[in-house]
N, C-alpha and C. Protein backbone atom coordinates (compact mmCIF):
# COMPACT_ATOMS: atom_id res chain seq x y z
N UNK A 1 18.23 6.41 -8.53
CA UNK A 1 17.00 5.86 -7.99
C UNK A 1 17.39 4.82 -6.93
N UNK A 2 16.97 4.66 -5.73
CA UNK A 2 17.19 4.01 -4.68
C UNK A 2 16.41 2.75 -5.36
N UNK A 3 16.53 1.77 -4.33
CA UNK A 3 15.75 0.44 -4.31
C UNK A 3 14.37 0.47 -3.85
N UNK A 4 14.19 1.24 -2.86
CA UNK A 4 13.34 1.55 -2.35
C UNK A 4 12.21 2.01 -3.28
N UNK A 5 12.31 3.30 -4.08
CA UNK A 5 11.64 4.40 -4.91
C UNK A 5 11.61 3.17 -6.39
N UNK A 6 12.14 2.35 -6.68
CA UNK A 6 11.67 1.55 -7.72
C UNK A 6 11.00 0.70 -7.29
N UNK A 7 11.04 0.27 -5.94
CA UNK A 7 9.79 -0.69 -5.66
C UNK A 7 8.64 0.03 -5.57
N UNK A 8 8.73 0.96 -5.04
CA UNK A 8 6.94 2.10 -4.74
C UNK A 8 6.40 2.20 -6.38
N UNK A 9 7.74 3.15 -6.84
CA UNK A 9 7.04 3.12 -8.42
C UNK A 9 6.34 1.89 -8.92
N UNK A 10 7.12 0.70 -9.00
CA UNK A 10 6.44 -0.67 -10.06
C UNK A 10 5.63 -1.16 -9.17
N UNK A 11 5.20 -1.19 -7.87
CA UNK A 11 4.33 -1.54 -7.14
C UNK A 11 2.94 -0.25 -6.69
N UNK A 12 3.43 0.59 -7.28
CA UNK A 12 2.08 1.75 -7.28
C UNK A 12 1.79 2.58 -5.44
N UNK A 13 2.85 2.34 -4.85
CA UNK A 13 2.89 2.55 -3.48
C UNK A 13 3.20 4.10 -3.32
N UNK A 14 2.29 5.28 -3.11
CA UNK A 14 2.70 6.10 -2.79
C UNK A 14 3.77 6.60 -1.47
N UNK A 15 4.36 7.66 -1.72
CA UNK A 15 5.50 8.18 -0.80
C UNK A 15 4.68 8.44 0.79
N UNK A 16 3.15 8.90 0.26
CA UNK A 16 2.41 9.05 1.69
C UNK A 16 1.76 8.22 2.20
N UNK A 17 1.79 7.16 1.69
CA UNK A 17 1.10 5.66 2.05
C UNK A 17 2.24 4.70 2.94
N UNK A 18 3.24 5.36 2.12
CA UNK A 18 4.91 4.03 2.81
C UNK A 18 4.35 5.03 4.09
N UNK A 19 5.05 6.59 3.93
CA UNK A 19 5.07 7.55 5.27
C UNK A 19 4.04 6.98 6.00
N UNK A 20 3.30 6.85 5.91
CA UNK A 20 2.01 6.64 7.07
C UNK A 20 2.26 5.20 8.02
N UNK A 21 2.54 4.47 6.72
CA UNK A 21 2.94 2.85 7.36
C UNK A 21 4.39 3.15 7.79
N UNK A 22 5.23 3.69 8.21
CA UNK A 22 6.69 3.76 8.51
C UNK A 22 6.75 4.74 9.50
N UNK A 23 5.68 5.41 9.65
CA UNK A 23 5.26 6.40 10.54
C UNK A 23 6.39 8.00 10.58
N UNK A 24 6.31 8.02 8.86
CA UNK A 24 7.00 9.49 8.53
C UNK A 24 6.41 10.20 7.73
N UNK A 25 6.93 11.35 7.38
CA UNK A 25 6.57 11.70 6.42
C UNK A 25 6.73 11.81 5.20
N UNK A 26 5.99 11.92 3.89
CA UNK A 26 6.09 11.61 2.69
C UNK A 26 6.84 12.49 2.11
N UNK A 27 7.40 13.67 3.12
CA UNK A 27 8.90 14.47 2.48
C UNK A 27 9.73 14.13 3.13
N UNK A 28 9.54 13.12 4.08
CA UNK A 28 11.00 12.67 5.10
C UNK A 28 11.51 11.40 3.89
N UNK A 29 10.05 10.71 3.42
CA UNK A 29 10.21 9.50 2.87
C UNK A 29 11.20 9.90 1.27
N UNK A 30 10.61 10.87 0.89
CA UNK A 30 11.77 11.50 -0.56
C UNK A 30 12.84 12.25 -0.52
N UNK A 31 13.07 12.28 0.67
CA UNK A 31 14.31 13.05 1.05
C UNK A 31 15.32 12.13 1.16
N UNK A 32 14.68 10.62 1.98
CA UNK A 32 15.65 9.58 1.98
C UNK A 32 16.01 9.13 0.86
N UNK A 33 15.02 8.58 -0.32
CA UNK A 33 15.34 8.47 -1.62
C UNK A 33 15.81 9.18 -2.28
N UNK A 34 15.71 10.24 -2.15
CA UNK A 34 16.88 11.33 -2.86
C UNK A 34 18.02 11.66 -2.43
N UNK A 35 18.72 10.84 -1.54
CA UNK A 35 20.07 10.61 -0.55
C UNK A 35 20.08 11.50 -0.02
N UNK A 36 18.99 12.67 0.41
CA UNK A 36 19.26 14.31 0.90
C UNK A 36 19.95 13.89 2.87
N UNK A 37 18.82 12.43 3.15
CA UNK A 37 19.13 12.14 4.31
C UNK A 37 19.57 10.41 4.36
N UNK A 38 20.89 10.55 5.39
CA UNK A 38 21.40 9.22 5.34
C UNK A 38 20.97 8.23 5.41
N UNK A 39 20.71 6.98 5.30
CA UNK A 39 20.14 5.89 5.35
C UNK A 39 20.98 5.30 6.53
N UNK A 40 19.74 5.04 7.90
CA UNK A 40 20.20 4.68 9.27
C UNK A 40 19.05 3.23 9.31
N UNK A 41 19.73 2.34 10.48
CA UNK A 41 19.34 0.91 10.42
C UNK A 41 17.83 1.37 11.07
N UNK A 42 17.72 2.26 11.52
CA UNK A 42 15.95 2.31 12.14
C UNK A 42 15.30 2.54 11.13
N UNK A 43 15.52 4.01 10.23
CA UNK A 43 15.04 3.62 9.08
C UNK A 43 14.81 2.76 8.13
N UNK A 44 15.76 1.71 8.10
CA UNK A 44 15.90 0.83 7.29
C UNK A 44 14.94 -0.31 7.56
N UNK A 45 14.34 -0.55 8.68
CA UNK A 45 13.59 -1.37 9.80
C UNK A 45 12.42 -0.71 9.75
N UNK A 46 11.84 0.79 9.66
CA UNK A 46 10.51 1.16 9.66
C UNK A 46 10.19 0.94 7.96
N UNK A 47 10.92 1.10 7.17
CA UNK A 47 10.85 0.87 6.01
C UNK A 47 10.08 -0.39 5.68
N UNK A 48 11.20 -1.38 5.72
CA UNK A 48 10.66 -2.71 5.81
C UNK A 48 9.51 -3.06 6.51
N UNK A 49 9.27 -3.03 7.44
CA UNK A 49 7.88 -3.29 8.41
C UNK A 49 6.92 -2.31 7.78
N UNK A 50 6.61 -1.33 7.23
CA UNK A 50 5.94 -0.36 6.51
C UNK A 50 5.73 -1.41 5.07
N UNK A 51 6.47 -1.87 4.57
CA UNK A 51 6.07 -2.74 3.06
C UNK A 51 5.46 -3.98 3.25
N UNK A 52 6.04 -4.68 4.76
CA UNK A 52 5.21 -5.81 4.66
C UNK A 52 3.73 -5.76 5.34
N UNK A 53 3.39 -4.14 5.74
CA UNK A 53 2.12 -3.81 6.50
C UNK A 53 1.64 -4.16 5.19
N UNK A 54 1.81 -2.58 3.83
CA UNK A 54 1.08 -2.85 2.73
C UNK A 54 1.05 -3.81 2.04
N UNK A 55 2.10 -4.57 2.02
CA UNK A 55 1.43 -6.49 1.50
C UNK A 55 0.64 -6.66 2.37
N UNK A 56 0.85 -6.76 3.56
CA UNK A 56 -0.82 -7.79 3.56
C UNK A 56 -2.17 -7.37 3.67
N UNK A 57 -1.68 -5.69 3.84
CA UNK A 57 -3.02 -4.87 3.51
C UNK A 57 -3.41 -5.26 1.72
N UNK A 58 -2.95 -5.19 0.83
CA UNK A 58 -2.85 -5.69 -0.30
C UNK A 58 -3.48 -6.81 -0.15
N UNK A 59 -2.91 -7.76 0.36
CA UNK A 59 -3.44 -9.50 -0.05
C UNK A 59 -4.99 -9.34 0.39
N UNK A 60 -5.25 -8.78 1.88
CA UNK A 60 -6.45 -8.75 2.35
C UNK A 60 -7.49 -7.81 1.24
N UNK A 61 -6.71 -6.87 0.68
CA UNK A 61 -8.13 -6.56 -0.12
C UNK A 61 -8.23 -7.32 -1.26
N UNK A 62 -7.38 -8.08 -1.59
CA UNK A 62 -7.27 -8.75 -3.10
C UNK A 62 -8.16 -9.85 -2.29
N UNK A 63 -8.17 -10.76 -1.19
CA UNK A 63 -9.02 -11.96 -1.21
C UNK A 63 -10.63 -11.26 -1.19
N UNK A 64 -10.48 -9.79 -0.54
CA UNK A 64 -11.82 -9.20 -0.21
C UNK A 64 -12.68 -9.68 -1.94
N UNK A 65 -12.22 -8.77 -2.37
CA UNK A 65 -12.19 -8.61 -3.89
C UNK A 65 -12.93 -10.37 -4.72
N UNK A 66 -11.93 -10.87 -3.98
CA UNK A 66 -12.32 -12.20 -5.27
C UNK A 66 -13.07 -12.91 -4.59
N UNK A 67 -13.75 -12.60 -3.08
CA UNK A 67 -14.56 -12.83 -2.29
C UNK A 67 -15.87 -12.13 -2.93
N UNK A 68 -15.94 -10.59 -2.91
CA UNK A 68 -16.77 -10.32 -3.96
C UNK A 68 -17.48 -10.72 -5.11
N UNK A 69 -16.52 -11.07 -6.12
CA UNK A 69 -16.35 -11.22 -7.75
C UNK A 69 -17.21 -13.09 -7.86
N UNK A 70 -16.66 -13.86 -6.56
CA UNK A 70 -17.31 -15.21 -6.60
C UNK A 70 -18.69 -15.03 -6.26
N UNK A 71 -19.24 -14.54 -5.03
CA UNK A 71 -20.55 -13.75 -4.50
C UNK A 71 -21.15 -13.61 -5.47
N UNK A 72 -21.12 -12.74 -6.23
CA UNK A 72 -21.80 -12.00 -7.55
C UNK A 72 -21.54 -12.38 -8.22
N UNK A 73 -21.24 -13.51 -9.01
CA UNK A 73 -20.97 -14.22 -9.86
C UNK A 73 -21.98 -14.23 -10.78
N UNK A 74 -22.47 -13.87 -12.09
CA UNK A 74 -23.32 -13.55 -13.03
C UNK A 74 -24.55 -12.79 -12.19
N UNK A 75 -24.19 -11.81 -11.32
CA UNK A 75 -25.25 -10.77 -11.15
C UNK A 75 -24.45 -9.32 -11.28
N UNK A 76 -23.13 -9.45 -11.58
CA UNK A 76 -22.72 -7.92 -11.26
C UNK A 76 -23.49 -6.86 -12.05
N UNK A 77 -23.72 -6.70 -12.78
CA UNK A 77 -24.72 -5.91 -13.45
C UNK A 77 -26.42 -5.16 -12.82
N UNK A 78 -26.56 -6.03 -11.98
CA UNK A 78 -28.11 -6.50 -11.25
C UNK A 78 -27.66 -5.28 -10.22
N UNK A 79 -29.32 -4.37 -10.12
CA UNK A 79 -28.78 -3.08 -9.35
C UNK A 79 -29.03 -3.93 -7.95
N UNK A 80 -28.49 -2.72 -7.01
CA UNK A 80 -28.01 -3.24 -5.94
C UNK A 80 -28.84 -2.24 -4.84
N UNK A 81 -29.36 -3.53 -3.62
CA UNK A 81 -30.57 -2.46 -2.75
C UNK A 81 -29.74 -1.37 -2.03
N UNK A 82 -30.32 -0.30 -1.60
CA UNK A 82 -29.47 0.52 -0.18
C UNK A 82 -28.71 -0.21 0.96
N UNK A 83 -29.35 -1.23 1.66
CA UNK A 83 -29.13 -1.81 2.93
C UNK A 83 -28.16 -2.81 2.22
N UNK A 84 -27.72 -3.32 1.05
CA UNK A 84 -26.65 -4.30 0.58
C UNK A 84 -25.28 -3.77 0.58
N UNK A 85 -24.85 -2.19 0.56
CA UNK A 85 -23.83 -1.78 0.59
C UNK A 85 -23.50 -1.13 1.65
N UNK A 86 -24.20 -0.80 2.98
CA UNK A 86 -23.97 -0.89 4.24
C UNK A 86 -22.81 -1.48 5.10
């Protein structure tokens, strides 16, 4: 198991989610983790810049989220009009 493929696993990051942010594909991306293809410093560089896209895509939906959760704060239950989820 690469370093790489244990961070996706315990962080829930699919192979086509890194691919998209690294701008490959999600059989280019398991091919590298499966040593089929060498590990080169560009790769190593789209990689990285691809994980710190999804952190802060991550952080931004997590503040979205608790931006939410404060908002609605003892109404989540309370139905919700058409034009509110727009």
């Amino acid at each position: 198991m690469t370093r790489l493929q244990y961070i996706r696993i315990h962080c829930g990051i699919s192979a086509s989610d890194l691919g998209k942010y690294a701008g490959l594909s999600q059989q280019h991306i398991s091919r590298m983790e499966l040593l089929d293809i060498p590990a080169t410093p560009r790769h190593e560089t789209a990689l990285r810049r691809a994980l710190l896209r999804l952190i802060d895509r991550r952080i931004r939906e997590l503040f979205r989220l608790r931006f939410y959760c404060k908002t609605h704060d003892g109404c989540l239950l309370e139905h919700m009009e058409e034009n509110e989820h727009e």
